[in-house]
N, C-alpha and C. Protein backbone atom coordinates (compact mmCIF):
# COMPACT_ATOMS: atom_id res chain seq x y z
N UNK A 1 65.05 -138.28 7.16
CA UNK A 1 63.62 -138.30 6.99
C UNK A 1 62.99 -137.17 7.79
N UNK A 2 62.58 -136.30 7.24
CA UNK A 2 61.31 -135.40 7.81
C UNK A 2 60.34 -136.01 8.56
N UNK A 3 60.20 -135.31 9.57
CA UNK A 3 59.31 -135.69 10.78
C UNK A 3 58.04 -134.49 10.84
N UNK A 4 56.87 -134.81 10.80
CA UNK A 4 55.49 -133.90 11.53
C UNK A 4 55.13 -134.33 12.51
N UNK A 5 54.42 -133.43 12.61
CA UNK A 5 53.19 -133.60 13.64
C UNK A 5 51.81 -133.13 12.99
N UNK A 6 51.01 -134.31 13.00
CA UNK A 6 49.49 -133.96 12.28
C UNK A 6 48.67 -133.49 12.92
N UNK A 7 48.15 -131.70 12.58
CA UNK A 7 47.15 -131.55 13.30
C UNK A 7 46.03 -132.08 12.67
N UNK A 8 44.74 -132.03 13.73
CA UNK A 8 43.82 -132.66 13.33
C UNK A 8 42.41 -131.40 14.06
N UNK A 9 41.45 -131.98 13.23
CA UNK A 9 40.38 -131.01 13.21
C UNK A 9 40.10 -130.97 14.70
N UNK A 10 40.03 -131.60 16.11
CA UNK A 10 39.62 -131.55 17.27
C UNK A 10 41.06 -131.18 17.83
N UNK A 11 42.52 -131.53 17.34
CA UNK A 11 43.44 -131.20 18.57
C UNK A 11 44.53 -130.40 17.71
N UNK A 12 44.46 -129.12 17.83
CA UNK A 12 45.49 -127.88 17.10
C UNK A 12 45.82 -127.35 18.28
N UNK A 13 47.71 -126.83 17.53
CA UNK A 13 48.27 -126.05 18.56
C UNK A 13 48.10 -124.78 18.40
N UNK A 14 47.78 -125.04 17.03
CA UNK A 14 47.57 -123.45 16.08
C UNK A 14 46.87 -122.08 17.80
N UNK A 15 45.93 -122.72 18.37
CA UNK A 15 45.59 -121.34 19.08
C UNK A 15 46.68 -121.36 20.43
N UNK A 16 47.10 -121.89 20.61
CA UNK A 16 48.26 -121.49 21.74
C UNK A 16 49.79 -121.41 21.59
N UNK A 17 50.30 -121.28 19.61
CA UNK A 17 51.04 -121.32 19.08
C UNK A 17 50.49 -119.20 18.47
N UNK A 18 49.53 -119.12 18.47
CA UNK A 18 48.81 -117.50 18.07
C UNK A 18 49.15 -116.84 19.59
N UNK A 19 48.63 -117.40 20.50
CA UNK A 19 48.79 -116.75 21.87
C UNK A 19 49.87 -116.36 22.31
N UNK A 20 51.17 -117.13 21.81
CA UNK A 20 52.38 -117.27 22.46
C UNK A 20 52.70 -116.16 21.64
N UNK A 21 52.86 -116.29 20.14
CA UNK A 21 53.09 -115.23 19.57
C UNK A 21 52.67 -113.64 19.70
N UNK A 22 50.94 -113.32 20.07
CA UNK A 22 50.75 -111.97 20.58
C UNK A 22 51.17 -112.01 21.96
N UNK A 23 51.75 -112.31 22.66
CA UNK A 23 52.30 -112.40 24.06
C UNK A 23 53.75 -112.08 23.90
N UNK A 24 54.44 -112.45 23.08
CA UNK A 24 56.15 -112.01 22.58
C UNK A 24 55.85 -110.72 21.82
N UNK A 25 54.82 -110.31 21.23
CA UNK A 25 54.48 -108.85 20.76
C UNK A 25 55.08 -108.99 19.49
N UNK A 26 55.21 -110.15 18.73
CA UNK A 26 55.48 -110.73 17.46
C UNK A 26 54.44 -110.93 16.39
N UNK A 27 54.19 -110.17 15.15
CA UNK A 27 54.07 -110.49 14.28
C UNK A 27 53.98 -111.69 13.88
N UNK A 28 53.35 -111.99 12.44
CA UNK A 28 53.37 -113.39 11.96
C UNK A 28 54.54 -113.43 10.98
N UNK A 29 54.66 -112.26 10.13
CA UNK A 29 55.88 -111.90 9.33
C UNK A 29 57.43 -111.94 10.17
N UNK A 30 57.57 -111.82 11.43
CA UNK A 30 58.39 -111.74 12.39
C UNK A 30 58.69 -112.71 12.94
N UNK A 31 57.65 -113.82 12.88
CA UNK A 31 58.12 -115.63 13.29
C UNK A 31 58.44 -115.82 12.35
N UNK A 32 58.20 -115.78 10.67
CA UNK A 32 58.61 -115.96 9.24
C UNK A 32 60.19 -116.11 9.81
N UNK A 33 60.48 -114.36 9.57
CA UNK A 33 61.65 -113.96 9.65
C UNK A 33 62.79 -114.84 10.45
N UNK A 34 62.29 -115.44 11.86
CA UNK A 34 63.06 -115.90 12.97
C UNK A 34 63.37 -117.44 12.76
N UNK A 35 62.54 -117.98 12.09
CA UNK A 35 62.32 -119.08 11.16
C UNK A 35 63.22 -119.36 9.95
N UNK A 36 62.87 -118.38 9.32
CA UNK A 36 63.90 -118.46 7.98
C UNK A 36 65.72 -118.45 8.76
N UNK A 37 66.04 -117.84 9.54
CA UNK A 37 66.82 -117.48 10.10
C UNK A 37 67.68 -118.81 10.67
N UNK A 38 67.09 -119.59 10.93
CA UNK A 38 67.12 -120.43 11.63
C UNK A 38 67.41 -122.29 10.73
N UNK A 39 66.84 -121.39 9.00
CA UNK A 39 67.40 -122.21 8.24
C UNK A 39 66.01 -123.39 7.61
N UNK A 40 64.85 -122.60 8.35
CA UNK A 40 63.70 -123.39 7.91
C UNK A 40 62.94 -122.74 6.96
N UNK A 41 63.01 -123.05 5.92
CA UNK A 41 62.43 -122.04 5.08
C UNK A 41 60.53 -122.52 4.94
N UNK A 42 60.11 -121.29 5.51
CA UNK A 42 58.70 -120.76 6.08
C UNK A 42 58.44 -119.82 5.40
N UNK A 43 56.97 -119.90 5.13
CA UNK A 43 56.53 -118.17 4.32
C UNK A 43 55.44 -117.95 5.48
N UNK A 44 55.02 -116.78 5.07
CA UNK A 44 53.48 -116.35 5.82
C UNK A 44 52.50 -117.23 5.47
N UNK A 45 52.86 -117.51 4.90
CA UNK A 45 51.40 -118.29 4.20
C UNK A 45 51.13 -119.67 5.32
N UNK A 46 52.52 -120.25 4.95
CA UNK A 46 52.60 -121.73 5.65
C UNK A 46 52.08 -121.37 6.90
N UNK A 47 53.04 -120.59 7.99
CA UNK A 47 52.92 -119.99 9.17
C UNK A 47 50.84 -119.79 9.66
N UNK A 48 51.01 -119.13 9.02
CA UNK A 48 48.96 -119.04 8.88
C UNK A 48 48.61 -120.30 9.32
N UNK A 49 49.03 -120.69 8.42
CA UNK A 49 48.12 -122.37 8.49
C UNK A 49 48.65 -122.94 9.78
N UNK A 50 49.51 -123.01 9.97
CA UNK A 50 50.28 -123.78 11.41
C UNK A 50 49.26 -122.93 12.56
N UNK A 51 48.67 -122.12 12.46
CA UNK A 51 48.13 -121.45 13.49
C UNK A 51 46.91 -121.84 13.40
N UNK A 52 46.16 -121.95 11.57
CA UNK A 52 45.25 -121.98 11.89
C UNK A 52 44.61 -123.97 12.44
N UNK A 53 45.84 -124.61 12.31
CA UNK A 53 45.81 -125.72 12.54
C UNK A 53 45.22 -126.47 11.23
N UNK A 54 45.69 -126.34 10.04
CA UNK A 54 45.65 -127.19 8.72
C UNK A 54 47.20 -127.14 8.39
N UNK A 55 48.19 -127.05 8.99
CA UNK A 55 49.46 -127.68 8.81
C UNK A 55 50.21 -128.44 9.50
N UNK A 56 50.60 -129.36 8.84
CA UNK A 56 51.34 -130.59 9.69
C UNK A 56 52.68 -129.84 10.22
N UNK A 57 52.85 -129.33 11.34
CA UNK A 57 54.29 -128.75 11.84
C UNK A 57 55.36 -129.83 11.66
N UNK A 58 56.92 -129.39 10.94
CA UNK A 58 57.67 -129.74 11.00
C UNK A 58 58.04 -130.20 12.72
N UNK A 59 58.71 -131.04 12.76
CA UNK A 59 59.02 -130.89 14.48
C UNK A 59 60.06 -129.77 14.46
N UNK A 60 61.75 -130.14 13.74
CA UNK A 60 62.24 -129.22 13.36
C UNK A 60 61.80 -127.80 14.19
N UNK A 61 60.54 -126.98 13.35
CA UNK A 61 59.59 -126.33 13.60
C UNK A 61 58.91 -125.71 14.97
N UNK A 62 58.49 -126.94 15.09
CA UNK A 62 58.43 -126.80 16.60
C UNK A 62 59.19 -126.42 17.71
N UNK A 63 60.52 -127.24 17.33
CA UNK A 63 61.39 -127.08 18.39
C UNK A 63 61.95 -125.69 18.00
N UNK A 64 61.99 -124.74 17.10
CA UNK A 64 62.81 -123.39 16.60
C UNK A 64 61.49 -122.54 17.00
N UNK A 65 59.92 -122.43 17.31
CA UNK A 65 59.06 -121.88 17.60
C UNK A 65 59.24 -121.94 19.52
N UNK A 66 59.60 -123.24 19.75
CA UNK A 66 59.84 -122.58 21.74
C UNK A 66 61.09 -122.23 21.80
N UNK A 67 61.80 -122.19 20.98
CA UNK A 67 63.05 -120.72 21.03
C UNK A 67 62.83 -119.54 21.17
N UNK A 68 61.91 -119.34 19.87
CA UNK A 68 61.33 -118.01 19.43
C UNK A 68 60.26 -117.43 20.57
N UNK A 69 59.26 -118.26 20.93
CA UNK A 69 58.96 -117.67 22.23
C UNK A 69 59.53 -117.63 23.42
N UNK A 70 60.51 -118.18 23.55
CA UNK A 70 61.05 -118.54 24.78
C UNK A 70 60.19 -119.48 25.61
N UNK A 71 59.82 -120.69 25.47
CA UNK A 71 58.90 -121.61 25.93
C UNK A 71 59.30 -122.69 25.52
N UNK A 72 57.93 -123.52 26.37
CA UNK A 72 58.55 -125.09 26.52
C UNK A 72 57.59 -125.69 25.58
N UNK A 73 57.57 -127.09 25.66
CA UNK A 73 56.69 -127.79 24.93
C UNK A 73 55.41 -128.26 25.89
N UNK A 74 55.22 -128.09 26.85
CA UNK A 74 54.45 -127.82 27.91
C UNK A 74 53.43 -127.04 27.25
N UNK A 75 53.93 -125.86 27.18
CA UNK A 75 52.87 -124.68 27.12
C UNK A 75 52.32 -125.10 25.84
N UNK A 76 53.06 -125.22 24.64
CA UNK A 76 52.72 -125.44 23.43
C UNK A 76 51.36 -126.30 23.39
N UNK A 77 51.54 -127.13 24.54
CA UNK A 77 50.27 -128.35 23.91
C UNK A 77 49.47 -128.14 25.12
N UNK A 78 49.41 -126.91 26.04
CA UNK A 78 48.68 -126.71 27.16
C UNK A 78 47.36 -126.67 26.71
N UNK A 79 46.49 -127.75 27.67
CA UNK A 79 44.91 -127.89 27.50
C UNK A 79 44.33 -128.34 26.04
N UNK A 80 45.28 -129.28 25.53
CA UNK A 80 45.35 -130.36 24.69
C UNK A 80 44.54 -131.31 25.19
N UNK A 81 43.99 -132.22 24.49
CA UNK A 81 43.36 -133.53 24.90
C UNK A 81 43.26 -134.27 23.79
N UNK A 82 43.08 -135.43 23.31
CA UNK A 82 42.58 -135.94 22.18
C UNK A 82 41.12 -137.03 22.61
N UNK A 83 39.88 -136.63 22.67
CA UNK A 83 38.73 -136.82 22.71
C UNK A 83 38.01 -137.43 21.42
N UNK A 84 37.94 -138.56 20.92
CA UNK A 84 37.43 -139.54 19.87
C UNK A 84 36.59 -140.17 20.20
């Protein structure tokens, strides 16, 4: 069974999942690439959305993205809150 994680309109990783990426000096086509690689098949398109926080991240996903930056899951959800 496939597992997500739902972003939601108040709590996205999408901007510290963008940060991590211009900080590795990575492209969005270049997480694609490291992704596909890895056996998850990702386009640009999807990728976009995971950033812009309208995609449910695979966990999968997740866990092959703090590879790719070299990071934890810490950082990923740094200054997260869920406020309802």
């Amino acid at each position: 069974m496939e597992q997500r994680l739902r972003q939601i309109n108040d709590v996205s990783i999408g901007n510290n999942l963008r940060n991590l990426r211009n900080a590795a000096n990575l492209t969005q086509e270049q997480v694609v690439a490291q992704l596909q690689l890895r056996n998850l098949p990702t386009t640009r398109s999807i990728y976009s959305q995971i950033e812009a926080g309208t995609y449910n991240i695979k966990v999968s996903e997740l866990i092959a993205l703090t590879e790719i930056f070299h990071t934890d899951f810490n950082t990923i959800f740094n200054g997260l809150s869920y406020n309802k």
